[in-house]
C-alpha atoms as a PDB file:
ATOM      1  CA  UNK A   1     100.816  97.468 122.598  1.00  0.00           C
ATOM      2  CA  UNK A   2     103.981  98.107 121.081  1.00  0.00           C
ATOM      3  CA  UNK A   3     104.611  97.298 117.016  1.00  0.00           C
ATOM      4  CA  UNK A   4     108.060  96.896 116.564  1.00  0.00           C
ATOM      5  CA  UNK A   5     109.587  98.569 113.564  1.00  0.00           C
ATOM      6  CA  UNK A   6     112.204  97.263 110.877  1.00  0.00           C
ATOM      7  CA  UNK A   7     114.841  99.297 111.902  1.00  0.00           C
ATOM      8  CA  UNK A   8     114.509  97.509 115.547  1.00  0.00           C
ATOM      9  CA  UNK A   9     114.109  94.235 114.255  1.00  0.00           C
ATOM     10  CA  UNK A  10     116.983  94.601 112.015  1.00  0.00           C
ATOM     11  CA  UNK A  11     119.740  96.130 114.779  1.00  0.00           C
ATOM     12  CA  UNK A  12     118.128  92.977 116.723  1.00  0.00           C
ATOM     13  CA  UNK A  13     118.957  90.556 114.477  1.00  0.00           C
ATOM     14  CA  UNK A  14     122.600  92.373 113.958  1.00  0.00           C
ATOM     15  CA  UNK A  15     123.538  92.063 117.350  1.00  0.00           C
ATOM     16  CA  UNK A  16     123.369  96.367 118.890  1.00  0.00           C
ATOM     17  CA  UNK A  17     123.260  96.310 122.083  1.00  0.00           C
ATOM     18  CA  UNK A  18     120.437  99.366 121.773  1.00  0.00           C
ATOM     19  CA  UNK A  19     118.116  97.263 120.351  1.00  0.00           C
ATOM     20  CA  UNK A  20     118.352  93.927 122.724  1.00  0.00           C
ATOM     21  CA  UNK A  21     118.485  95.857 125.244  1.00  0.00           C
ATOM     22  CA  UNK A  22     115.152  97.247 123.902  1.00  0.00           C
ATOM     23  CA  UNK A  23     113.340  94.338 123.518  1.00  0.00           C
ATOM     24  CA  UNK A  24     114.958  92.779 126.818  1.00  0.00           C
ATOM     25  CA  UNK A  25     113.169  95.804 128.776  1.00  0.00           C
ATOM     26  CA  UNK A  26     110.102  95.082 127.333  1.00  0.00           C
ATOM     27  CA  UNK A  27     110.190  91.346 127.581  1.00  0.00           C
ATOM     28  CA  UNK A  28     110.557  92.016 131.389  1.00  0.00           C
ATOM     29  CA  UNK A  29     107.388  94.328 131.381  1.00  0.00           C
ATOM     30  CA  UNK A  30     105.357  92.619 129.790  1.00  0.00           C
ATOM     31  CA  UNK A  31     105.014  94.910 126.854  1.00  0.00           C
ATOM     32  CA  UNK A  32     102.738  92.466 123.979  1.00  0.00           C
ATOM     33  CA  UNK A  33     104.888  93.483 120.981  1.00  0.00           C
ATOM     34  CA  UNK A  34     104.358  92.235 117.529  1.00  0.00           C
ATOM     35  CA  UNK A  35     105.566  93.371 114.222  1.00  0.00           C
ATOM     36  CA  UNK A  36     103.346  93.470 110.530  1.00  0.00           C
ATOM     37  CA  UNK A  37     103.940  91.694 107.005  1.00  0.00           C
ATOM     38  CA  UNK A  38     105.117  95.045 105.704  1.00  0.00           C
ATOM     39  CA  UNK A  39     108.029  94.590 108.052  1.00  0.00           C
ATOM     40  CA  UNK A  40     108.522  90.803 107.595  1.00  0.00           C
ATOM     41  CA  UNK A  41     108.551  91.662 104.141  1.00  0.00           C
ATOM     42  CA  UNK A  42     111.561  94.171 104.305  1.00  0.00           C
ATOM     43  CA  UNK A  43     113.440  91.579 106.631  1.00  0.00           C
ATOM     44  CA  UNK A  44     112.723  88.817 104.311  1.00  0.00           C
ATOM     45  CA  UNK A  45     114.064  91.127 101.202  1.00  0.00           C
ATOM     46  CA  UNK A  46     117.352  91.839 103.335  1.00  0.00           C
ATOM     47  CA  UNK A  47     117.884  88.310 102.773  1.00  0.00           C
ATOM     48  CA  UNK A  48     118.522  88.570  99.205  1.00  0.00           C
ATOM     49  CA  UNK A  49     121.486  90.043  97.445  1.00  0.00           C
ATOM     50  CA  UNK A  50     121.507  90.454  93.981  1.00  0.00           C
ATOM     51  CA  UNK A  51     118.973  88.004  93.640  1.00  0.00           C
ATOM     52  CA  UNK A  52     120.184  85.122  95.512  1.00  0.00           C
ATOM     53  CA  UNK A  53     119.794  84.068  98.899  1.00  0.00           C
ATOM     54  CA  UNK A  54     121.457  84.363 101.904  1.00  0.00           C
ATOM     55  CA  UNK A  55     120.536  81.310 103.883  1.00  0.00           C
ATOM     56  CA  UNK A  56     122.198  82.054 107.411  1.00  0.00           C
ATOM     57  CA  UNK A  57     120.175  85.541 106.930  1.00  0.00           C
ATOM     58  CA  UNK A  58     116.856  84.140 105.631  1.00  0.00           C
ATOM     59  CA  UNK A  59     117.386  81.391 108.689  1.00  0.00           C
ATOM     60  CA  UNK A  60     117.792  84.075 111.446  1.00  0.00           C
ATOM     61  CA  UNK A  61     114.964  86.126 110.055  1.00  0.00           C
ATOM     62  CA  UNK A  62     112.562  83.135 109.884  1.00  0.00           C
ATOM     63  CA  UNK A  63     113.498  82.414 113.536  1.00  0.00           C
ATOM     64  CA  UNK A  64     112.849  86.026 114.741  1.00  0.00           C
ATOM     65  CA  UNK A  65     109.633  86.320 112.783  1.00  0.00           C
ATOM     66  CA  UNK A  66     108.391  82.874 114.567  1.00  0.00           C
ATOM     67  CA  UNK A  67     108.948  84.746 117.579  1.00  0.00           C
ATOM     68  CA  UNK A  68     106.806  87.317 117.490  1.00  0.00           C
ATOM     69  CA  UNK A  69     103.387  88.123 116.505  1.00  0.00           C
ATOM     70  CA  UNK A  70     103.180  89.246 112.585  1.00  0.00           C
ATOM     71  CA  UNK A  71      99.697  91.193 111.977  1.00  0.00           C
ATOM     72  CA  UNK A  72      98.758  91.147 108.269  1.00  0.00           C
ATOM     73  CA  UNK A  73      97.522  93.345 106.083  1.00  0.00           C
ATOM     74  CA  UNK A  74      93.772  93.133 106.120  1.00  0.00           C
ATOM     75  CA  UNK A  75      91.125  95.511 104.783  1.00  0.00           C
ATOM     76  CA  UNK A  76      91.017  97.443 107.750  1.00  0.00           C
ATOM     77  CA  UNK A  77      94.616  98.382 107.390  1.00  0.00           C
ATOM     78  CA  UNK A  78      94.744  99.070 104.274  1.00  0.00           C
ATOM     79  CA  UNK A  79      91.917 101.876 104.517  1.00  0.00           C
ATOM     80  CA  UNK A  80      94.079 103.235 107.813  1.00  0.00           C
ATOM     81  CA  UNK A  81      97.122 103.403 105.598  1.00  0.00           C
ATOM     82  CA  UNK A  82      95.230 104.914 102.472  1.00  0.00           C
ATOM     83  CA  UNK A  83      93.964 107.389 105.181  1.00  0.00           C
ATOM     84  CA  UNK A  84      97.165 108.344 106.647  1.00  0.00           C
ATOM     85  CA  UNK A  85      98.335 108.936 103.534  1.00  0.00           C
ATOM     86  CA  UNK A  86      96.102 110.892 101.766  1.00  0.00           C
ATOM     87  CA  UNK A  87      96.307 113.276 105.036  1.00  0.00           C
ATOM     88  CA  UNK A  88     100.099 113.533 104.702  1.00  0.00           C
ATOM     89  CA  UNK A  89     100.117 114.427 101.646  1.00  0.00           C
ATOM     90  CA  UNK A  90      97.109 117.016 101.649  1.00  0.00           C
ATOM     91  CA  UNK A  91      99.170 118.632 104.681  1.00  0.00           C
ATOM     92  CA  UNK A  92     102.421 118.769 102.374  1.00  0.00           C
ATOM     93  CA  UNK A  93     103.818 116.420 104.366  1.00  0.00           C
ATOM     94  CA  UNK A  94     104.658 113.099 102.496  1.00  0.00           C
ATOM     95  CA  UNK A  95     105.499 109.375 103.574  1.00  0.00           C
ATOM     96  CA  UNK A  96     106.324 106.279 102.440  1.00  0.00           C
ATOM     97  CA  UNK A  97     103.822 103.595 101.095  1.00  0.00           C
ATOM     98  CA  UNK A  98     105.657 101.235 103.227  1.00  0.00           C
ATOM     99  CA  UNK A  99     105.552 102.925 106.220  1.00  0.00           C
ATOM    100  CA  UNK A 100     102.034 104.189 105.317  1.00  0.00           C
ATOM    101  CA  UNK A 101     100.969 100.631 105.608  1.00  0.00           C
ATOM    102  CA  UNK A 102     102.632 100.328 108.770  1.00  0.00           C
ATOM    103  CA  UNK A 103     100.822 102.630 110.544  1.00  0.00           C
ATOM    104  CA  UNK A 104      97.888 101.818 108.984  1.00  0.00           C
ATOM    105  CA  UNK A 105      98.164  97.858 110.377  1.00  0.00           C
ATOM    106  CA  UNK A 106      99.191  99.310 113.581  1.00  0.00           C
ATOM    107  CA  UNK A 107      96.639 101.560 114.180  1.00  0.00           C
ATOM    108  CA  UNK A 108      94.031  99.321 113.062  1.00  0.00           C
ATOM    109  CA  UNK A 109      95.488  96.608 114.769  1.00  0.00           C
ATOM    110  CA  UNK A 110      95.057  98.516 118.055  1.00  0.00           C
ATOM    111  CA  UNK A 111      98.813  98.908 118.266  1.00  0.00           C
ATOM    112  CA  UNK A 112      99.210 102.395 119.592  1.00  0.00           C
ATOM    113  CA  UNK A 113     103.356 102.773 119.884  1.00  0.00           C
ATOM    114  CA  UNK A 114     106.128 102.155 116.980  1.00  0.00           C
ATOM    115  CA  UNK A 115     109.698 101.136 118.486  1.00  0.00           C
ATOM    116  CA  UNK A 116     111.677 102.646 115.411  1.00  0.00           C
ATOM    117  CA  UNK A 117     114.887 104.734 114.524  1.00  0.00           C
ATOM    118  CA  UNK A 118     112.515 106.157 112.182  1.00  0.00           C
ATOM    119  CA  UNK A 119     111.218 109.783 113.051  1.00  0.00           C
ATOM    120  CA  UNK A 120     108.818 109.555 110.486  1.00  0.00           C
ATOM    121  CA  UNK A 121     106.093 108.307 112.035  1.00  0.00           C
ATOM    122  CA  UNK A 122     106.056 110.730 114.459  1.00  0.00           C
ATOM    123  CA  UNK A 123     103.966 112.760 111.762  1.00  0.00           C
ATOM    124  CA  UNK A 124     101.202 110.571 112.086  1.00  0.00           C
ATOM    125  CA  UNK A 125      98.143 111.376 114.360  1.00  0.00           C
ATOM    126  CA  UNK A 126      96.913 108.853 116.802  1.00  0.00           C
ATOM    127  CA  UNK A 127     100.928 107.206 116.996  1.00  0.00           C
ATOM    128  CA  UNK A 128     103.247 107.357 119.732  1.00  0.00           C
ATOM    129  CA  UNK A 129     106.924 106.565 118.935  1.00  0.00           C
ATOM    130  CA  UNK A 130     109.514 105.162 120.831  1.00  0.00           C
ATOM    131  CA  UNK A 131     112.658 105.018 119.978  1.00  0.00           C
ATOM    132  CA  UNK A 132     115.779 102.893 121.535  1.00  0.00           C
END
């Protein structure tokens, strides 16, 4: 199962040809793909500019987020992402919160692959990364 990142989701929604292409090759395999609330969060927030909505952005977001499974952030998650984490940072090695949670959601989700620009999760054990 692929989780599909917010740098994938965002080149989606913006039209590079990378990133439908992307998606297009997995729709044709198959691939179950879904995305978390960490991400749809960061989406959502791109719709906003200095406090004020962008309606044609918040629209297109809404649509792509009622296209694809969005995994929450449940307890289970959370303690993956605190996990992650702490082990980042006791190896030197530091990450985001956000894309602690992430991983955390992914991995506990049984999502085993990121689709991402982002070579930052290739730091973190038990996570395959894919990029497009």
């Amino acid at each position: 199962m692929k989780l599909l990142d917010t740098t994938i989701l965002v080149d989606f929604l913006r039209r590079q040809d990378a990133a439908r292409k992307a998606v297009e090759t997995m729709e044709e395999a198959g691939e179950q793909t879904g995305t978390t609330e960490v991400n749809a969060f960061e989406l959502l927030l791109g719709a906003y500019v200095r406090g004020r909505v962008n309606t044609r952005r918040l629209a297109a977001v809404e649509k792509l987020l009622g296209h694809v499974e969005v995994v929450p952030l449940d307890r289970a998650g959370a303690a993956r992402a605190a996990q992650v984490l702490s082990a980042l940072r006791a190896s030197g090695r530091d990450s985001g919160v956000l894309d602690a949670l992430v991983a955390g959601i992914a991995l506990a989700s049984g999502y085993d692959t990121v689709v991402t620009r982002d070579e930052g999760f290739r730091r973190i054990p038990g996570l395959k990364v894919e990029t497009y």
